[in-house]
Each structure stands twice: as structure tokens, then as C-alpha cells.
Protein backbone atom coordinates (compact mmCIF):
# COMPACT_ATOMS: atom_id res chain seq x y z
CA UNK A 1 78.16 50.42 -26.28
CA UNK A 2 74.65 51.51 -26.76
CA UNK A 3 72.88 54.92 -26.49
CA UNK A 4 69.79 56.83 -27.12
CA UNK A 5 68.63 60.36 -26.94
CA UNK A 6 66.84 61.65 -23.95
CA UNK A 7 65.11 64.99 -26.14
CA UNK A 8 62.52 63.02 -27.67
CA UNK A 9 58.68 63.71 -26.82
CA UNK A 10 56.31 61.07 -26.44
CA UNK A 11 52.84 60.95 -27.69
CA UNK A 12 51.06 60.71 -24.59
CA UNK A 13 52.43 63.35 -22.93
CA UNK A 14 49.96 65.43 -21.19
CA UNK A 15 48.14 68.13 -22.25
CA UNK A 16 47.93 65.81 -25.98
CA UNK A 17 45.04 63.07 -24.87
CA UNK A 18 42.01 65.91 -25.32
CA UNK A 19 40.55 64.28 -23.01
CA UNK A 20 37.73 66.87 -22.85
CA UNK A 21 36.81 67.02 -26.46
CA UNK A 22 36.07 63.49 -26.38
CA UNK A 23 34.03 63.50 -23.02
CA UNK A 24 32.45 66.52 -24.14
CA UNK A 25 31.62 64.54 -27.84
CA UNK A 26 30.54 61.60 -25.58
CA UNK A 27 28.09 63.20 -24.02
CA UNK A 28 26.11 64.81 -26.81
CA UNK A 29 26.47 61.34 -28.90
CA UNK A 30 24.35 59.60 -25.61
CA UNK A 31 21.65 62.25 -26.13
CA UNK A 32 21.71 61.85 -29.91
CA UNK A 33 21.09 57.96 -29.33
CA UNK A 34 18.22 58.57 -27.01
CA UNK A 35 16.58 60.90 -28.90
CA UNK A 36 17.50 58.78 -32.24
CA UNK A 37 16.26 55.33 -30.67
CA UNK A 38 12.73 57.26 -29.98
CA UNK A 39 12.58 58.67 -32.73
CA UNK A 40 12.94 54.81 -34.66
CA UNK A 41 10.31 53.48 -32.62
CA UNK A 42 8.15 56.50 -33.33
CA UNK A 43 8.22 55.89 -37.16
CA UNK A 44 9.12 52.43 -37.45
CA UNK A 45 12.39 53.64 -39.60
CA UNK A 46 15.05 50.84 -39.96
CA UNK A 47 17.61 53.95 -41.16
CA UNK A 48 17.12 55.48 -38.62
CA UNK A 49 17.11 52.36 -36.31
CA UNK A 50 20.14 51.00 -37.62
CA UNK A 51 22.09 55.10 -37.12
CA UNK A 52 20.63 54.24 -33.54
CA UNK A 53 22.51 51.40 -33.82
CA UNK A 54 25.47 53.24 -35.12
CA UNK A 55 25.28 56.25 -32.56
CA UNK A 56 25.00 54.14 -29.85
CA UNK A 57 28.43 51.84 -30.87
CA UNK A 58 29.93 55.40 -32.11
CA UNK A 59 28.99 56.41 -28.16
CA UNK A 60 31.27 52.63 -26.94
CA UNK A 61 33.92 54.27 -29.24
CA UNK A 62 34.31 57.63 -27.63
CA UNK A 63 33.98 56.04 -24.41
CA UNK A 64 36.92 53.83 -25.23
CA UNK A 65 38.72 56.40 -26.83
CA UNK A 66 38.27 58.61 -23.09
CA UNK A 67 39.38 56.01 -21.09
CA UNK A 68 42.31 55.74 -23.85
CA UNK A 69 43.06 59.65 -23.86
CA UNK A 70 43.55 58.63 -19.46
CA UNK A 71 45.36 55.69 -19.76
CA UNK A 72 48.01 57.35 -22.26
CA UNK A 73 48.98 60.40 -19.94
CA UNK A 74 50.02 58.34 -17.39
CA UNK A 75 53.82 58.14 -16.29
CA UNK A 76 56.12 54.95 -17.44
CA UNK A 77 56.92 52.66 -14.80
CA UNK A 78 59.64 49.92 -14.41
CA UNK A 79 56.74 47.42 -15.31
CA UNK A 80 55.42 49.30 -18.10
CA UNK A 81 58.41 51.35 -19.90
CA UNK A 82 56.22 53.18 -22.28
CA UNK A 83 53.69 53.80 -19.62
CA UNK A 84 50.33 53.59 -21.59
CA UNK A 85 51.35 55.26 -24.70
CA UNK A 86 49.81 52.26 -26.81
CA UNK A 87 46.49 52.21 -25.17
CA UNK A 88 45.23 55.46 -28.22
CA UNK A 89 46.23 52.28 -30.59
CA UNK A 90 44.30 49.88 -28.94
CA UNK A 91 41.41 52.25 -28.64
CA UNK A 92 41.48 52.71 -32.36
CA UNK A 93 41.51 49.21 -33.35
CA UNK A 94 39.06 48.57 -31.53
CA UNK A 95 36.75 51.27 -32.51
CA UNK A 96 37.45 50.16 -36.29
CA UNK A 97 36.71 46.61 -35.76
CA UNK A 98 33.33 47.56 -34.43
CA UNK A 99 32.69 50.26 -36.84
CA UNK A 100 33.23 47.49 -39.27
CA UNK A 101 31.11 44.86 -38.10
CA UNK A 102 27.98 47.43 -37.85
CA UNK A 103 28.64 48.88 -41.74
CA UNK A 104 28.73 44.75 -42.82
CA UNK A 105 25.73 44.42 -40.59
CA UNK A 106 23.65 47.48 -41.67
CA UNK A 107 24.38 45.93 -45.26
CA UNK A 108 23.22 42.48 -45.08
CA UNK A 109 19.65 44.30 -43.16
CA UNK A 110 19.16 46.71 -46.12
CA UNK A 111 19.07 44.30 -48.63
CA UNK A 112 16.44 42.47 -46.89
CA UNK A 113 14.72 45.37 -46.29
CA UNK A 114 14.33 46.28 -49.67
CA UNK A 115 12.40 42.97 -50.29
CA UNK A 116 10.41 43.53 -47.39
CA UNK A 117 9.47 46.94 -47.02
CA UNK A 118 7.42 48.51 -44.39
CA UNK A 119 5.69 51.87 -43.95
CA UNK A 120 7.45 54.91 -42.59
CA UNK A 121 6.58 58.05 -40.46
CA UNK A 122 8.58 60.19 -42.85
CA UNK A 123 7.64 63.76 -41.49
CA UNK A 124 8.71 62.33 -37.75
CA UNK A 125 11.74 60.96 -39.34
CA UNK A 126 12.87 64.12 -40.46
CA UNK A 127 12.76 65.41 -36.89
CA UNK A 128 14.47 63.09 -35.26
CA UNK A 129 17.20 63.02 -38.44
CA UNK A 130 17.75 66.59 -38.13
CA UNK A 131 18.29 66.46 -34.02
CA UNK A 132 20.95 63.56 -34.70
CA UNK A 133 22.73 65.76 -37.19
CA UNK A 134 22.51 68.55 -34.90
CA UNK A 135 24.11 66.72 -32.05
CA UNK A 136 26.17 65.64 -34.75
CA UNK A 137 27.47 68.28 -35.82
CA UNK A 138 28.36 69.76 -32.00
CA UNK A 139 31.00 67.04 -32.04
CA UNK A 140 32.35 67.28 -35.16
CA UNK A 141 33.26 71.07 -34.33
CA UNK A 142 34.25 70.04 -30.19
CA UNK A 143 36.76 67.24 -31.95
CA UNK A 144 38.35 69.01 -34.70
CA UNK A 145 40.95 71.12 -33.18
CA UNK A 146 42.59 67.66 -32.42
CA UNK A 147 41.36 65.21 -35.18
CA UNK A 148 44.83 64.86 -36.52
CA UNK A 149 46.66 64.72 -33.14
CA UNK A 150 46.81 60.62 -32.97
CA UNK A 151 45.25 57.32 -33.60
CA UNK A 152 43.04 57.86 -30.86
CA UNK A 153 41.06 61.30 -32.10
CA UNK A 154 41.21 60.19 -35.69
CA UNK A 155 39.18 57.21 -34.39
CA UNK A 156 36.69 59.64 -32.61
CA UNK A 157 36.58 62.22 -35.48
CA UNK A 158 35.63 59.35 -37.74
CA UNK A 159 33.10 57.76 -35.51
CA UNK A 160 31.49 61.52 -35.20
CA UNK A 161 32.01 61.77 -38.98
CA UNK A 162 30.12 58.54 -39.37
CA UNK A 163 27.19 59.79 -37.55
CA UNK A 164 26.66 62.98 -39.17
CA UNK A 165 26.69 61.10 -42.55
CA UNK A 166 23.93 58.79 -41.06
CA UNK A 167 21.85 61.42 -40.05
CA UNK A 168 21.80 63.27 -43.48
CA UNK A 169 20.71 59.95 -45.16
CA UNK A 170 18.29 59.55 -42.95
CA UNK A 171 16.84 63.06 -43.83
CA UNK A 172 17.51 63.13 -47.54
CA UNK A 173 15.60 59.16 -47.05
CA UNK A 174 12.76 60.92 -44.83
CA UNK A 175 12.02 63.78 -47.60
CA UNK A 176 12.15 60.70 -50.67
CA UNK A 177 9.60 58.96 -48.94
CA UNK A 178 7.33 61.62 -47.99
CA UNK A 179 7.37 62.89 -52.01
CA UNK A 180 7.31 60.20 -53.86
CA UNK A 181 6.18 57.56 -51.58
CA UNK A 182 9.10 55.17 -52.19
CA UNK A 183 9.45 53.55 -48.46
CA UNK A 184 12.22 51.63 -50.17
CA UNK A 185 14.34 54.71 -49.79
CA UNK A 186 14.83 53.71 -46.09
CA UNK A 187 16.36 50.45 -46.97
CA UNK A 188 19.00 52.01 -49.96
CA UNK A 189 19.57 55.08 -47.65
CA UNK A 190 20.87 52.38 -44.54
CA UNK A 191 22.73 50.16 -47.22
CA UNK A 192 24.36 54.18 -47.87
CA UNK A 193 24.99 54.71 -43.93
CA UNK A 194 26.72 50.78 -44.20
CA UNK A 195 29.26 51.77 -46.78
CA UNK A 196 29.91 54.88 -46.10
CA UNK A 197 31.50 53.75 -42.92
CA UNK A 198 33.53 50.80 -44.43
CA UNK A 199 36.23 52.45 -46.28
CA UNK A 200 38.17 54.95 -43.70
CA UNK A 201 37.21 52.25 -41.49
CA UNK A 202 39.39 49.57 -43.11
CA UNK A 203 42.22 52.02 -43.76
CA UNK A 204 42.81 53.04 -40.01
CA UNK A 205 41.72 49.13 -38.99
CA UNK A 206 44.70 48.35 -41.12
CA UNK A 207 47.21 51.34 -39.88
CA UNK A 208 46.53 50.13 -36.12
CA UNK A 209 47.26 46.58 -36.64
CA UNK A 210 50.15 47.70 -38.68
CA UNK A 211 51.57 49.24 -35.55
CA UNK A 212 50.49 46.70 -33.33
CA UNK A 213 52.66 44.24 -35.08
CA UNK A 214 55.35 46.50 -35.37
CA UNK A 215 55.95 47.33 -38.49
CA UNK A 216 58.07 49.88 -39.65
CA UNK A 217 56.56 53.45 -39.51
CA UNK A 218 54.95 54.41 -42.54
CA UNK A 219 56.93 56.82 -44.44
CA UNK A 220 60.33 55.12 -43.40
CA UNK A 221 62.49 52.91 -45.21
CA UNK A 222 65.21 50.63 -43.77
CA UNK A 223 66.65 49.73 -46.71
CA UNK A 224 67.54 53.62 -46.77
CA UNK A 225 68.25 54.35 -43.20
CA UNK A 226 70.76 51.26 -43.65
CA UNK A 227 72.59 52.81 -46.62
CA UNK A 228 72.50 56.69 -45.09
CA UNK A 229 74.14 55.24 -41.85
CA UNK A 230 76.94 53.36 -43.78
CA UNK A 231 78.31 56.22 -45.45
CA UNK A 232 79.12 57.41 -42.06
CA UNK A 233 83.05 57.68 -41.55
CA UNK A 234 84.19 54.31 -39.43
CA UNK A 235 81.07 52.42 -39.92
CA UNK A 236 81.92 48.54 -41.49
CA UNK A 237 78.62 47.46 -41.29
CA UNK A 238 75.06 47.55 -40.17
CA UNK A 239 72.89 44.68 -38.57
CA UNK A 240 70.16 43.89 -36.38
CA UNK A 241 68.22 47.03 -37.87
CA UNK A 242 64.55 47.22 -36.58
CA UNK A 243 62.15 50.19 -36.05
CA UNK A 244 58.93 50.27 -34.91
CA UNK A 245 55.92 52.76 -33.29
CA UNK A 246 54.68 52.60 -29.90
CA UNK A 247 52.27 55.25 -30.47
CA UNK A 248 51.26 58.46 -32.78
CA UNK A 249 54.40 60.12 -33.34
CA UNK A 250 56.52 57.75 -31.10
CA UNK A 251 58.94 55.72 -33.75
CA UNK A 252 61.56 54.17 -32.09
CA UNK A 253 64.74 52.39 -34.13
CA UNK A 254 67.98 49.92 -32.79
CA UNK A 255 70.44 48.75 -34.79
CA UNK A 256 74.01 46.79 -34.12
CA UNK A 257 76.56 49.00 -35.91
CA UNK A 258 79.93 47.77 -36.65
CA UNK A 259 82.74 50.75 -36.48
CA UNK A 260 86.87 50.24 -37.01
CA UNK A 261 88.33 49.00 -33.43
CA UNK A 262 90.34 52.61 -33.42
CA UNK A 263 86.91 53.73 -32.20
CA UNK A 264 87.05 52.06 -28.73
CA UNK A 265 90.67 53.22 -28.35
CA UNK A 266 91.22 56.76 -28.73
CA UNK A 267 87.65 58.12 -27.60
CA UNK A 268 85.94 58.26 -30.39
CA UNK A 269 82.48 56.23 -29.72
CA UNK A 270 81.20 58.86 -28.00
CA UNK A 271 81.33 60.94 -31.19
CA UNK A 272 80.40 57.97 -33.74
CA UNK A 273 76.87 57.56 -31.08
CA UNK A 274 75.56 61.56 -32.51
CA UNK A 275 76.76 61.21 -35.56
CA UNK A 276 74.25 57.89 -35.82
CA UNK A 277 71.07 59.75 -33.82
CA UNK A 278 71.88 62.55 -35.60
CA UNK A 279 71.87 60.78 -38.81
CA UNK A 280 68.23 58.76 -38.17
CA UNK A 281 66.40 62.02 -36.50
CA UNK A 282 67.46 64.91 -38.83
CA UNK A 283 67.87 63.38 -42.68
CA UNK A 284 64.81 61.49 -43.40
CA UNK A 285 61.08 61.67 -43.61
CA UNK A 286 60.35 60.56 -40.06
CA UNK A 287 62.42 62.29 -37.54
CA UNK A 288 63.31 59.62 -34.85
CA UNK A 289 63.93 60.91 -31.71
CA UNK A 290 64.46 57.47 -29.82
CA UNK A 291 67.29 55.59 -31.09
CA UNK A 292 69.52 53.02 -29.72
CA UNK A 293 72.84 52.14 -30.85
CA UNK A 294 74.87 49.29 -30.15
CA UNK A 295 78.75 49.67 -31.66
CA UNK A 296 80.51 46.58 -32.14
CA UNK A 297 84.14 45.69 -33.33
CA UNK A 298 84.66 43.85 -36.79
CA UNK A 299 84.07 39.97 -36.16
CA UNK A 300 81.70 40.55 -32.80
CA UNK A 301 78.64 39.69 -34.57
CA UNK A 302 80.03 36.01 -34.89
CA UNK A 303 79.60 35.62 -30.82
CA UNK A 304 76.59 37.34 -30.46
CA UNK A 305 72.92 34.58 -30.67
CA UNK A 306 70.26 34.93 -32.68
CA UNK A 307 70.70 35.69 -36.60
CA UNK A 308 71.76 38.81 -38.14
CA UNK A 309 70.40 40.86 -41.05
């Protein structure tokens, strides 16, 4: 007998993707690459080339994250159970593994820059710095509201993040240059924009794979969840325990749970299936809302395939 509770809420409900924060965000970032990619050829600025660079990959990001925020408010079908749900993690991987490759990139062309230096338009710079981190900024304030709603905005908030920390370096590298005459600057100041983008990068790179192999949520531990759901009155034993995420704030959990053979006899399973999604969705760190239960009899687990643990 299995069973699972019909009161959870899923992540990509509608009304959750913010799907006009990120257009909106999109939209500005395009003009902030135009004006930015100008603005490099204008001065010959590799910092500011390379937060072209940046902008322009940050702009690929929102627009995956958009066509994300659609995919994930559409309905479930027979084909696809969850619907989209998992497209926000996609979106986010996706946008990490990018946002990687340009910080590794930027890197590698500032050290070679610093050997080979070349003259800068510094004043020009500055313009074209400060219109990024206007534009920058925009964003940052149209995305905040829902920066911390899923995998999908955290990815967008970052890539905004990113770009607003490119476009200060590439003012505070401007004003170096034009006092002190150090063109250098421009090289250490994109080597700055390169790992300043690696480290929340790798961390939400790693969270989104982590959930695309199904892992067990963050915060939750089965070991636990095992023990808490043995103490329960009639239950012999617990196998088969897995639990996974489909999507920000989606965990989902099955297990096989072995309860005395009185259960299936005087009408008691029906009882025994709350107490279990009761137990997993009110008494631990991660409230899980989607459970499935299957109760067994002692000595079933010997017909069933597969192995057990």
C-alpha cells in the first residue's frame, strides 16, 4: 500500500518564475553590452572588453534563465510528471558552467596582459564603466525582490551581481591609470573581474549538479529520517529509503516500510500512512510535502527484486 500527500506546493507554480524581473534585467544587460562593447573599442580597454565579454554571456544567462522561468510554470503531463519544474536547475547549471569558463578565461588573458601592456583611453573608460554599472545596478534592484526564490533567480542575481562588480573595477582601473599612469591596472583589474566570479560560481555549479544527480536535499539526513520513522508504533523496519529534489523547494522522499501484519487486518494502514507523512513533513529541517509510502508485511522484502538498504 503506498500513499502520498496531495497539499504539497511545487516550485514552479505560477506566479513564482518572475518572469518579468528577468526579461526586464535582460533587457537593460543588452544595452549595457552595446554600450560596453563601444566603449572597449573606443579606448582599447581589455577590462572593459573582457566585462563586454562578461555582460554579453551574463545577457545568454538571463535569457536562459527567461525561457527557464516559462518552461517551469507549465502544467505536468502524463509524459512529463513534474511538468518542467527542473528546467530553473538546468538553467542554473548552465549559467554557472559558463560563468566559469569566462572567470578561467578572463584569467589566463590578464596575465598576458600584464606582460604586454597597451595604452588606455582612461577618461572614456570611466564613461562607459559608469553606464555599465548604471545599467547594472537597474537589475540588481528589478531582481532582488526574488533573488532567493529558486535556483533559477539566484543564477540571475549572481550573473547581475557579477556585472556590477565588473563595472566598478573597470572604473576604480580607469581612475589608476589616468593618475598614476600604470596601464597595467587594466590587466590586474580583469584578473579581479575573473575571480571575483569564480567562487559563488562554483558553489551553485556544485548545488545544481548536486540536484541533478539526486542527491539528498541539503539540510536532510536519512540516517535520521530512518531512525525518527522507526520509533513509530508498528513499524519493524525501514528500507528502500531515497529522497531527492526536483526543483527549489520540491524534495520528494519513498521508502518501503515494514509494519506488524495486524495492520492490514483491522484497518489500521490507513492511520500508520499520516502518521509516516506526518512524521517526514512536520519534525525535521526540510518539511517534505511529497512522500510516498509503501507498507509491507514482515518477510515481503525477501520477494521483492532489486537490493534493499
Amino acid at each position: 500500500m503506498s500513499g502520498h500527500n496531495h497539499s504539497h506546493s511545487h516550485a514552479g507554480a505560477p506566479g513564482e518564475s518572475h518572469q518579468g524581473r528577468i526579461a526586464v534585467a535582460l533587457g537593460i544587460t543588452l544595452l549595457v553590452f552595446v554600450f560596453q562593447i563601444i566603449g572597449s573599442i573606443l579606448t582599447g580597454s581589455l577590462a572593459l572588453l573582457f566585462d563586454s565579454a562578461h555582460v554579453l554571456t551574463d545577457a545568454g544567462g538571463l535569457a536562459m534563465a527567461l525561457l527557464a522561468a516559462r518552461l517551469m510554470v507549465l502544467p505536468a503531463t502524463s509524459k512529463r510528471t513534474w511538468g518542467f519544474a527542473r528546467a530553473e536547475v538546468l538553467a542554473a547549471t548552465g549559467q554557472a558552467a559558463v560563468l566559469l569558463a569566462v572567470g578561467l578565461v578572463v584569467l589566463v588573458e590578464g596575465v598576458q596582459r600584464l606582460f604586454n601592456p597597451t595604452e588606455i583611453a582612461s577618461n572614456e573608460m570611466i564613461v562607459f564603466g559608469a553606464i555599465g554599472l548604471a545599467g547594472n545596478i537597474i537589475s540588481m534592484f528589478v531582481l532582488m525582490g526574488g533573488r532567493s526564490k529558486n535556483f533559477n533567480m539566484r543564477a540571475a542575481f549572481l550573473e547581475v551581481v557579477n556585472d556590477a562588480l565588473g563595472s566598478v573595477a573597470v572604473i576604480v582601473a580607469a581612475i589608476v591609470i589616468s593618475t598614476t599612469g600604470w596601464v597595467q591596472a587594466d590587466a590586474v583589474v580583469a584578473m579581479l573581474i575573473g575571480v571575483l566570479i569564480l567562487p559563488r560560481t562554483v558553489r551553485l555549479l556544485l548545488e545544481t549538479i548536486s540536484v541533478l544527480l539526486e542527491s539528498t536535499p541539503s539540510g536532510l539526513d536519512l540516517d535520521e529520517v530512518r531512525e525518527h520513522i522507526m520509533e513509530l508504533d508498528h513499524v519493524r523496519d525501514v528500507h528502500d529509503l531515497h529522497a531527492s529534489q526536483i526543483a527549489t523547494g520540491l524534495p520528494i522522499l519513498s521508502a518501503h516500510v515494514v509494519v506488524d501484519a495486524g495492520c492490514f487486518y483491522d484497518g489500521h494502514a490507513p492511520q500508520m500512512l499520516d502518521a509516516l507523512q506526518s512524521c517526514v513533513a512536520d519534525h525535521f529541517e526540510i518539511s517534505i510535502e511529497h512522500s510516498t509510502f509503501q507498507l509491507e508485511p514482515v518477510g515481503h522484502a525477501d520477494h521483492e527484486l532489486g537490493a534493499h538498504h
